[in-house]
PDB file of N, CA and C in Angstrom:
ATOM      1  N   UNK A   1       0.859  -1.173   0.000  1.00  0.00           N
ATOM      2  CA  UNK A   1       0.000   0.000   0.000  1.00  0.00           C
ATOM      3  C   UNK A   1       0.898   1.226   0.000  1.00  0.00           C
ATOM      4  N   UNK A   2       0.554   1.772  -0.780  1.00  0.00           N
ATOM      5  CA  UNK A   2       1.540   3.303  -0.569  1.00  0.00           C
ATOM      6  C   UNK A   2       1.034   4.562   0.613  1.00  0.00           C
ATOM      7  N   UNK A   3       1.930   5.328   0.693  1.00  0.00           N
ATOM      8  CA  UNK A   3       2.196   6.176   1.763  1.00  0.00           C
ATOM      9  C   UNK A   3       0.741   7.221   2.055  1.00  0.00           C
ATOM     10  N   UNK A   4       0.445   7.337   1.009  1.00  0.00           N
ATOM     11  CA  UNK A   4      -0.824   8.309   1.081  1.00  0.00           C
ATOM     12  C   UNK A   4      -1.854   7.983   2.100  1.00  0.00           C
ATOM     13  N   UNK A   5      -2.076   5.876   2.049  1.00  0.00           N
ATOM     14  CA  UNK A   5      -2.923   6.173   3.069  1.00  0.00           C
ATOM     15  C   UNK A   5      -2.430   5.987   4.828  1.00  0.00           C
ATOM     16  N   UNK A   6      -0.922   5.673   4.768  1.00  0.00           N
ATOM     17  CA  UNK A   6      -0.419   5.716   6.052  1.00  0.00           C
ATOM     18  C   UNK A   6      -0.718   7.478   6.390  1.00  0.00           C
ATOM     19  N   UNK A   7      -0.464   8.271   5.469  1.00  0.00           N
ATOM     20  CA  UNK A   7      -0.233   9.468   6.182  1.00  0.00           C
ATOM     21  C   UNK A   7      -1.800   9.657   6.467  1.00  0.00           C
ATOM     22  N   UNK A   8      -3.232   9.287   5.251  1.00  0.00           N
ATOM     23  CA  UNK A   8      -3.918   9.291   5.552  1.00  0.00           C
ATOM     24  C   UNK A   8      -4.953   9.131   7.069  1.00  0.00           C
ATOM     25  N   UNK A   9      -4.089   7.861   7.685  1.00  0.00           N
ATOM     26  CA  UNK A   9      -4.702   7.376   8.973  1.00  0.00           C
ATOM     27  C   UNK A   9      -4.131   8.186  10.146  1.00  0.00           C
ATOM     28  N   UNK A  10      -2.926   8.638   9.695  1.00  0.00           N
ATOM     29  CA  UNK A  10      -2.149   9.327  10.971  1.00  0.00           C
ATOM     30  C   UNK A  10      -2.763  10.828  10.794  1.00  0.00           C
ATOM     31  N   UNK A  11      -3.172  11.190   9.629  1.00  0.00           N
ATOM     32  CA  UNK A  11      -3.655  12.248   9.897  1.00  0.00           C
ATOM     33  C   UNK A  11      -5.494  12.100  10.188  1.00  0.00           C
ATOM     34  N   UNK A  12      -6.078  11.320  10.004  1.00  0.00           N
ATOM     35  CA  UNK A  12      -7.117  11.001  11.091  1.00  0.00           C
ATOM     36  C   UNK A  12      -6.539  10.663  12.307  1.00  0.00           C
ATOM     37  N   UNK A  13      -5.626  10.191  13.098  1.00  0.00           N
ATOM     38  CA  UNK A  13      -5.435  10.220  14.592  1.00  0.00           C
ATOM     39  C   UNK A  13      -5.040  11.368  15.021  1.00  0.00           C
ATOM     40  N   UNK A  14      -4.353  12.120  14.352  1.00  0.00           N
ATOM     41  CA  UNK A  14      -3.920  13.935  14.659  1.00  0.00           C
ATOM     42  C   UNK A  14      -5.646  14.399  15.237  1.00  0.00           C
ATOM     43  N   UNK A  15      -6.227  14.457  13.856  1.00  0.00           N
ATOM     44  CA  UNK A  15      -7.540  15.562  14.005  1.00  0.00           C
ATOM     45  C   UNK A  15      -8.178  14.731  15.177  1.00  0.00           C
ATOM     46  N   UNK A  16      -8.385  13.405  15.485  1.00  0.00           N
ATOM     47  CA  UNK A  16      -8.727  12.767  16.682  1.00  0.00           C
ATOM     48  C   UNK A  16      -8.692  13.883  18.073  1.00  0.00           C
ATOM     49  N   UNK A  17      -6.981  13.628  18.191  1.00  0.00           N
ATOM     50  CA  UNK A  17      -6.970  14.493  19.428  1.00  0.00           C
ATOM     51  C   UNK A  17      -7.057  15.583  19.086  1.00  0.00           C
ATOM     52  N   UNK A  18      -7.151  16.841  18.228  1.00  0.00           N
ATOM     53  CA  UNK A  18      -7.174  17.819  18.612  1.00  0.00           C
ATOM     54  C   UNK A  18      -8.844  18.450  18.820  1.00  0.00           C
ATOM     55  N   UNK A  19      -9.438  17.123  18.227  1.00  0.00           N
ATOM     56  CA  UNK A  19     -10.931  17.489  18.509  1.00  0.00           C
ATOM     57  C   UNK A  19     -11.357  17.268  19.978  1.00  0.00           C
ATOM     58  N   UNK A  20     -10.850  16.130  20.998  1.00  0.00           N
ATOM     59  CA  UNK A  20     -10.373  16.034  21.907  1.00  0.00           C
ATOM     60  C   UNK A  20     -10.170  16.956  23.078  1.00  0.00           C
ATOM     61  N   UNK A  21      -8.903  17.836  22.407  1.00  0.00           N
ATOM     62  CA  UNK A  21      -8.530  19.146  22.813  1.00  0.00           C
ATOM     63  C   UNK A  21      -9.491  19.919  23.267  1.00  0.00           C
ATOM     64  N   UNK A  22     -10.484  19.747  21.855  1.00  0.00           N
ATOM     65  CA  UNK A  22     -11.160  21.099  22.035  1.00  0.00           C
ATOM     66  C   UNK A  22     -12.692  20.423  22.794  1.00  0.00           C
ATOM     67  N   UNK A  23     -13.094  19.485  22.813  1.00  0.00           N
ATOM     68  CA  UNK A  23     -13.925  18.967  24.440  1.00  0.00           C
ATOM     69  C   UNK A  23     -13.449  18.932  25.614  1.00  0.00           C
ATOM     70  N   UNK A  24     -12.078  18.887  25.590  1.00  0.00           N
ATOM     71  CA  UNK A  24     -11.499  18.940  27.005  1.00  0.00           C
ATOM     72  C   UNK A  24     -11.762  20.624  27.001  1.00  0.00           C
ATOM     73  N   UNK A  25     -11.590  21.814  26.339  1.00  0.00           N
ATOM     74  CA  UNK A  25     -11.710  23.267  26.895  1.00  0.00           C
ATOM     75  C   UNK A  25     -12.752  23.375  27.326  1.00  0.00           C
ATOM     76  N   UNK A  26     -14.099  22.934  26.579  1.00  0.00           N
ATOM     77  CA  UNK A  26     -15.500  22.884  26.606  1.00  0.00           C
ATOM     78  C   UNK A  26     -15.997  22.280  28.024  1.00  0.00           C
ATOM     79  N   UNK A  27     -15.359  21.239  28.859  1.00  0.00           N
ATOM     80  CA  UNK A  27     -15.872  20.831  29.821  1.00  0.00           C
ATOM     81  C   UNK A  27     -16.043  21.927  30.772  1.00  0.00           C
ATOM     82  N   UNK A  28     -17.366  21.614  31.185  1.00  0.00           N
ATOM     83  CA  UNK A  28     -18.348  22.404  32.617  1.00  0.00           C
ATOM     84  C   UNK A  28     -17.553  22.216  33.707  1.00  0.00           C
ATOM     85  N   UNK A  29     -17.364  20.708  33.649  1.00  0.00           N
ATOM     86  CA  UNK A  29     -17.155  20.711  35.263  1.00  0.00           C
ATOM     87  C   UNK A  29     -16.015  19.247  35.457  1.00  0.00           C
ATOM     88  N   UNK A  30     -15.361  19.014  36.500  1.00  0.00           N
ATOM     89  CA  UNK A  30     -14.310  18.157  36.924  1.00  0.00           C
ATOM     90  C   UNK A  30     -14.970  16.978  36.033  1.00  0.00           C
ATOM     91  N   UNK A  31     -16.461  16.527  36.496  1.00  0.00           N
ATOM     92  CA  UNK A  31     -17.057  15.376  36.171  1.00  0.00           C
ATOM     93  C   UNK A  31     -16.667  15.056  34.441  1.00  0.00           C
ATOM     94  N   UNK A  32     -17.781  16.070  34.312  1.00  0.00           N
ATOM     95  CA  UNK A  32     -17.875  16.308  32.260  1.00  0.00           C
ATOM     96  C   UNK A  32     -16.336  15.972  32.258  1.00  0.00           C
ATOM     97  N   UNK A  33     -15.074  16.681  32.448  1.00  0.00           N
ATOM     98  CA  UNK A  33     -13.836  16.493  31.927  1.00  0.00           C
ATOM     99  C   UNK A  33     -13.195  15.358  31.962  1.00  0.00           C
ATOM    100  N   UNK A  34     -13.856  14.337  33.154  1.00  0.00           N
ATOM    101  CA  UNK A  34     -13.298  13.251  32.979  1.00  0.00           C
ATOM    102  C   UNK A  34     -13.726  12.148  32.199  1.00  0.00           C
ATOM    103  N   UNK A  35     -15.453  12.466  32.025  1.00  0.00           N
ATOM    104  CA  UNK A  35     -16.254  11.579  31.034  1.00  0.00           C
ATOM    105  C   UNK A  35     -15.844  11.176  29.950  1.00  0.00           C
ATOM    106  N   UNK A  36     -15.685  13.034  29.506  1.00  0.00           N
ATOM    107  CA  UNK A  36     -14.973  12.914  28.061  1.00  0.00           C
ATOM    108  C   UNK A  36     -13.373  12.406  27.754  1.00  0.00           C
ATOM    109  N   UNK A  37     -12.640  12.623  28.729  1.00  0.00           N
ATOM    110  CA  UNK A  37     -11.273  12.227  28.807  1.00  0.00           C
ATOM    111  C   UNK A  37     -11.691  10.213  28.551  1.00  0.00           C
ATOM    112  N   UNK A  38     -12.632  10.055  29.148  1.00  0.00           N
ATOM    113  CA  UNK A  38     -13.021   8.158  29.145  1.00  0.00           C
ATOM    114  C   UNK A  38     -13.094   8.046  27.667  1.00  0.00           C
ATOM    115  N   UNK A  39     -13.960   8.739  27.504  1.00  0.00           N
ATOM    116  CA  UNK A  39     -14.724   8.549  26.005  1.00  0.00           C
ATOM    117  C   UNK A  39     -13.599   8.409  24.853  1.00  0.00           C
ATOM    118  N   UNK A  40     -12.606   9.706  25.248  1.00  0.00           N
ATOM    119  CA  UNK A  40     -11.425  10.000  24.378  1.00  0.00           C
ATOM    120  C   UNK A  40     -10.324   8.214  24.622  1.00  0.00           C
ATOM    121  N   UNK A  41     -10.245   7.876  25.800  1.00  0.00           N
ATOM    122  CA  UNK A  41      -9.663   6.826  25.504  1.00  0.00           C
ATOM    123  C   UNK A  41     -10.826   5.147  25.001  1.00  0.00           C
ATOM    124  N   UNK A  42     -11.929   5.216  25.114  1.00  0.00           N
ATOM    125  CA  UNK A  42     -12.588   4.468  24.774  1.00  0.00           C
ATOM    126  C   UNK A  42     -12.399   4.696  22.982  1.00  0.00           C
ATOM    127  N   UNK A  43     -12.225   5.663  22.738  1.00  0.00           N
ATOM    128  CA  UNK A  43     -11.839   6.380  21.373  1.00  0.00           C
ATOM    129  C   UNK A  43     -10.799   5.484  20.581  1.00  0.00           C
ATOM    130  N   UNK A  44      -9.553   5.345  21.783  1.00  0.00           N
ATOM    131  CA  UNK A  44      -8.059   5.535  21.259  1.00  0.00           C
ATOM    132  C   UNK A  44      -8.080   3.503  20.955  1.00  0.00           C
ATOM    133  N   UNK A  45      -8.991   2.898  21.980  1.00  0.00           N
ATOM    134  CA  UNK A  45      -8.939   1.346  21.708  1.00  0.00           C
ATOM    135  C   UNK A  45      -9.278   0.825  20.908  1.00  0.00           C
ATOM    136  N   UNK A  46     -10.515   1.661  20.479  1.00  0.00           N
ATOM    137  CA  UNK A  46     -11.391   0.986  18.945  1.00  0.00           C
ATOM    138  C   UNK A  46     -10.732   1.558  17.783  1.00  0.00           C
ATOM    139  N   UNK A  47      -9.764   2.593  18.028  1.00  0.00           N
ATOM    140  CA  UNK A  47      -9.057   2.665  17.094  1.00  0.00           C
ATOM    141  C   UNK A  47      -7.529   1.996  16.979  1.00  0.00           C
ATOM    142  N   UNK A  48      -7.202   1.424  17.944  1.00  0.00           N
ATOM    143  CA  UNK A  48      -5.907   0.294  18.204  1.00  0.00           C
ATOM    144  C   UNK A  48      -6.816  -0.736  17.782  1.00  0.00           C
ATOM    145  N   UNK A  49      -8.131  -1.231  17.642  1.00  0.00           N
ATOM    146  CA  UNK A  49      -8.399  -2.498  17.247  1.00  0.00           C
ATOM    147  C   UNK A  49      -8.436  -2.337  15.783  1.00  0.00           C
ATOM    148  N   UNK A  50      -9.027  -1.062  15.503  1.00  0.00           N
ATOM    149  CA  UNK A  50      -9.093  -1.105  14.132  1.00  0.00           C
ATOM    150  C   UNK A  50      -7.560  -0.985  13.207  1.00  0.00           C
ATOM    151  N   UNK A  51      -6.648  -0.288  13.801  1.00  0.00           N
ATOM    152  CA  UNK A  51      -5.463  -0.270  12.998  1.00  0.00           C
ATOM    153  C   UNK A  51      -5.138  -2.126  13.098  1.00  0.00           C
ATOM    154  N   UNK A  52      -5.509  -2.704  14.334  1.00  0.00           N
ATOM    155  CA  UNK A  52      -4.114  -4.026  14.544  1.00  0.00           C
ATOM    156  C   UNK A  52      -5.304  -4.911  12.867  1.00  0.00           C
ATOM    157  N   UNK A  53      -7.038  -4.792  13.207  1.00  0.00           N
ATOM    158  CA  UNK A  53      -7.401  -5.132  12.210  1.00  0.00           C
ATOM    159  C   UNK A  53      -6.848  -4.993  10.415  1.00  0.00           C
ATOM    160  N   UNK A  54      -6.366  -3.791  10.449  1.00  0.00           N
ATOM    161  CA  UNK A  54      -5.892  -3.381   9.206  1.00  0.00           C
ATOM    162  C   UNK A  54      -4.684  -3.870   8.756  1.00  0.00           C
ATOM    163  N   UNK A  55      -4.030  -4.335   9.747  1.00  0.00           N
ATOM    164  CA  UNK A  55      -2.501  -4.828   9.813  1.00  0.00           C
ATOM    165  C   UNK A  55      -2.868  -6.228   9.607  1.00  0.00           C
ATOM    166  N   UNK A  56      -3.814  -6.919  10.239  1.00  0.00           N
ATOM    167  CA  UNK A  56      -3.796  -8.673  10.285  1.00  0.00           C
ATOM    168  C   UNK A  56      -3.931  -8.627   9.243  1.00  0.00           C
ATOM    169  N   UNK A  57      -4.743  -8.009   8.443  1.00  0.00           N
ATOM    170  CA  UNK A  57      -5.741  -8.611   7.215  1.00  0.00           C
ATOM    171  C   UNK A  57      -4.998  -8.041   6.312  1.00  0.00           C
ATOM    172  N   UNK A  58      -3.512  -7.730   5.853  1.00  0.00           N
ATOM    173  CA  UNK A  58      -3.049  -6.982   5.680  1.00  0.00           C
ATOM    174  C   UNK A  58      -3.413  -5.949   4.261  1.00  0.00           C
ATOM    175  N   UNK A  59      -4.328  -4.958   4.644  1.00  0.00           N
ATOM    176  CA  UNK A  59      -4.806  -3.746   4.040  1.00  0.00           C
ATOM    177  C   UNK A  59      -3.607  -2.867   3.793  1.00  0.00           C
ATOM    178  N   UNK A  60      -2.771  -2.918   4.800  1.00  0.00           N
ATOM    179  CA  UNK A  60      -1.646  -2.122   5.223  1.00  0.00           C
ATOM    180  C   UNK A  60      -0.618  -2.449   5.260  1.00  0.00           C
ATOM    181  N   UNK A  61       0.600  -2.280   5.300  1.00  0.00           N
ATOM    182  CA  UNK A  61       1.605  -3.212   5.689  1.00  0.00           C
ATOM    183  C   UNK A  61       2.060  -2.658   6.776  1.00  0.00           C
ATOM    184  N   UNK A  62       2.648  -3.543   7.747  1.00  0.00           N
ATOM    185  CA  UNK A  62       3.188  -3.226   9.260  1.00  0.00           C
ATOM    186  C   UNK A  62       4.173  -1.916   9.335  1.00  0.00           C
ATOM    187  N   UNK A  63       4.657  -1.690   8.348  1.00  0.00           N
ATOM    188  CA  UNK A  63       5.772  -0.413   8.188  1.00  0.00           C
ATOM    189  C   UNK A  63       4.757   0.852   8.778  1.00  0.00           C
ATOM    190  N   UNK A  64       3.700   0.622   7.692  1.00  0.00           N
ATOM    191  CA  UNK A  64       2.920   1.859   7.794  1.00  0.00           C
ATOM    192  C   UNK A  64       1.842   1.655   9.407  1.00  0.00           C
ATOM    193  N   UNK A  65       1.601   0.666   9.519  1.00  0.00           N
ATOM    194  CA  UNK A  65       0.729   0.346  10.811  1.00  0.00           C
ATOM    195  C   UNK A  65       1.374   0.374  12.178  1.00  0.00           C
ATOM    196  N   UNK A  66       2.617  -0.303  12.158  1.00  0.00           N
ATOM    197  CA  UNK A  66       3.306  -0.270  13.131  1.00  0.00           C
ATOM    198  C   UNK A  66       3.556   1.232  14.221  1.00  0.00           C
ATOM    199  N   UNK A  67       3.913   2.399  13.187  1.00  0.00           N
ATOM    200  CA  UNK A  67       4.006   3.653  13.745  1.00  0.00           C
ATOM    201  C   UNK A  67       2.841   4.405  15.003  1.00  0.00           C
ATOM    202  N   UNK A  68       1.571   3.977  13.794  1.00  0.00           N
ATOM    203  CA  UNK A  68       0.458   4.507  14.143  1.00  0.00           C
ATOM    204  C   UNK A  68       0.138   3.507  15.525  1.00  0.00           C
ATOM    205  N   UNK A  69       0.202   2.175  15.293  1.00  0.00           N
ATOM    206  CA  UNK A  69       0.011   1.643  16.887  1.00  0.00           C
ATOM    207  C   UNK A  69       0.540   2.117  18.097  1.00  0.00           C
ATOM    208  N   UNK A  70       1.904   2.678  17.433  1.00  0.00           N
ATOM    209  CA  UNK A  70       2.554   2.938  18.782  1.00  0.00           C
ATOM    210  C   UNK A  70       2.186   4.342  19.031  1.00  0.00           C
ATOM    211  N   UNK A  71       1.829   5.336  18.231  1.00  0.00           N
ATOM    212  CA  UNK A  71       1.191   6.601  18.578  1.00  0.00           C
ATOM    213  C   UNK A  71       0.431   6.408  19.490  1.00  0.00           C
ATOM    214  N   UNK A  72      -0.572   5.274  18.660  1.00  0.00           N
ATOM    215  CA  UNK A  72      -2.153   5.120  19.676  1.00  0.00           C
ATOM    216  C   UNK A  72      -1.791   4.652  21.090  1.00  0.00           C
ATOM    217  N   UNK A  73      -0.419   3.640  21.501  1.00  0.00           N
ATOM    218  CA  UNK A  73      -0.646   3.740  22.736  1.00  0.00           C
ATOM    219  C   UNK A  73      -0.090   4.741  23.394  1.00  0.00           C
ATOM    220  N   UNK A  74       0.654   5.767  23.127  1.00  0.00           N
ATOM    221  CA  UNK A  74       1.278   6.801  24.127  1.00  0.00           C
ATOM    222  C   UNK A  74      -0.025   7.672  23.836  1.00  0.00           C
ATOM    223  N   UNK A  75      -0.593   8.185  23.317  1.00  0.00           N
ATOM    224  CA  UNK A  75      -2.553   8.252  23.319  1.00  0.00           C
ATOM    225  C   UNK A  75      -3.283   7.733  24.392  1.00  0.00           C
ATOM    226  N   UNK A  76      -3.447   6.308  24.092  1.00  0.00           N
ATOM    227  CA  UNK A  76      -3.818   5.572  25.350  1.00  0.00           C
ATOM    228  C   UNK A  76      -3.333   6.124  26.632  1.00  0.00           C
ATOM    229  N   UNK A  77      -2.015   5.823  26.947  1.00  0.00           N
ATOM    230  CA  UNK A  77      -1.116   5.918  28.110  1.00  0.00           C
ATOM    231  C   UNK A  77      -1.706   7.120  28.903  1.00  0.00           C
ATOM    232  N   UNK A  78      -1.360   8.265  28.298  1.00  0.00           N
ATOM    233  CA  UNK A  78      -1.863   9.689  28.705  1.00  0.00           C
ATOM    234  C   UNK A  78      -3.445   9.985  29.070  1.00  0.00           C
ATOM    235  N   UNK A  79      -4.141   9.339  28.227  1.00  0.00           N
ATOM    236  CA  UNK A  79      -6.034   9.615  28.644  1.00  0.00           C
ATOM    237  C   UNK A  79      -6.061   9.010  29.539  1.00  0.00           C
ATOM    238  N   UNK A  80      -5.285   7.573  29.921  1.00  0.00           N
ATOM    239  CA  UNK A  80      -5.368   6.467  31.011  1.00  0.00           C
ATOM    240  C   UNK A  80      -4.956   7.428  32.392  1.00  0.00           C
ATOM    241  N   UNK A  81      -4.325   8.312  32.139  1.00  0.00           N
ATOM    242  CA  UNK A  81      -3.391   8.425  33.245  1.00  0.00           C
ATOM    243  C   UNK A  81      -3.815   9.934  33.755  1.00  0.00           C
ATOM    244  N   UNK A  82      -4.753  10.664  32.714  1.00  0.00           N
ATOM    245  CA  UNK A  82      -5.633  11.791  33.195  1.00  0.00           C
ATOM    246  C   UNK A  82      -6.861  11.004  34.078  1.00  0.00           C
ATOM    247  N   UNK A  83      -7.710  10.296  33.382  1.00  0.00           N
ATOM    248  CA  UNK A  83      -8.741   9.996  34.152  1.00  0.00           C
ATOM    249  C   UNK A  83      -8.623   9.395  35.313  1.00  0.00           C
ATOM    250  N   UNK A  84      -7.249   8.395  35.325  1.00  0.00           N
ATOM    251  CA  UNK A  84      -6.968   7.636  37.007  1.00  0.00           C
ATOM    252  C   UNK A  84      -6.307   9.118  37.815  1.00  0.00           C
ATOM    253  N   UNK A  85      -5.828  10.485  37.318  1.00  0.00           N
ATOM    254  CA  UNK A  85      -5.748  11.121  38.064  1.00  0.00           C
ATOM    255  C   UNK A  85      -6.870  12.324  38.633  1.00  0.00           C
ATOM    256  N   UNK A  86      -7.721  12.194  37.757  1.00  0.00           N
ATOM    257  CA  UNK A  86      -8.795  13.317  37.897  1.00  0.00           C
ATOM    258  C   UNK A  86      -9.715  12.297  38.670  1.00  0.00           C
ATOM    259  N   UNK A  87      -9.794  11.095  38.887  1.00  0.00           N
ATOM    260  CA  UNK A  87     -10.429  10.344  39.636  1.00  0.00           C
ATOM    261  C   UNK A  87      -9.701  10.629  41.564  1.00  0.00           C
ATOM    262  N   UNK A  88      -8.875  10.221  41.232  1.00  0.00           N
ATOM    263  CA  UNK A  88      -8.020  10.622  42.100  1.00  0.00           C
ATOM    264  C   UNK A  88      -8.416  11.967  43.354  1.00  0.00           C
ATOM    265  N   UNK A  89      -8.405  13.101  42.433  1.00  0.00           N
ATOM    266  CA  UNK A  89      -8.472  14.275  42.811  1.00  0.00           C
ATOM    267  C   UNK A  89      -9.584  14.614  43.398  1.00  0.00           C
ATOM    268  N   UNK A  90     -10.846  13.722  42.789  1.00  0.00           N
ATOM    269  CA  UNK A  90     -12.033  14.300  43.380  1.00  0.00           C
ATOM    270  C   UNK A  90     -12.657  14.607  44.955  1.00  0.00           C
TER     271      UNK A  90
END
């Protein structure tokens, strides 16, 4: 598969978070911010299932998939690690 649609997918995970971004400014209140922070990583898994999908079946080849997995988990890592701390805080 050529590069167009690797950059393609990585640039759907970019606009991901920065839409993200802009629900995290929007939140009311501690609660709302952490909902959406869930949601955002409930986000980041179905999209780690869908890339590892794209990779098994190979749509993609691992060159181009491989990157984007590992984006998605330092993605993961970080939403994981807002909501266990905004849980935290309450």
């Amino acid at each position: 598969m050529n590069t167009s649609a690797g950059a393609l997918l990585n640039a759907m995970g970019s606009l991901e978070c920065m839409a993200q971004g802009e629900q995290r400014q929007a939140a009311q209140s501690r609660a709302d911010f952490k909902s959406k922070m869930s949601i955002a990583a409930k986000e980041a898994r179905e999209t780690r299932y869908w890339l590892r999908l794209t990779k098994d079946g190979n749509i993609l080849s691992a060159t181009i998939i491989d990157p984007l997995l590992e984006k998605n988990a330092q993605i993961l890592r970080i939403l994981t690690s807002i909501v266990k701390s905004t849980s935290e805080n309450q």
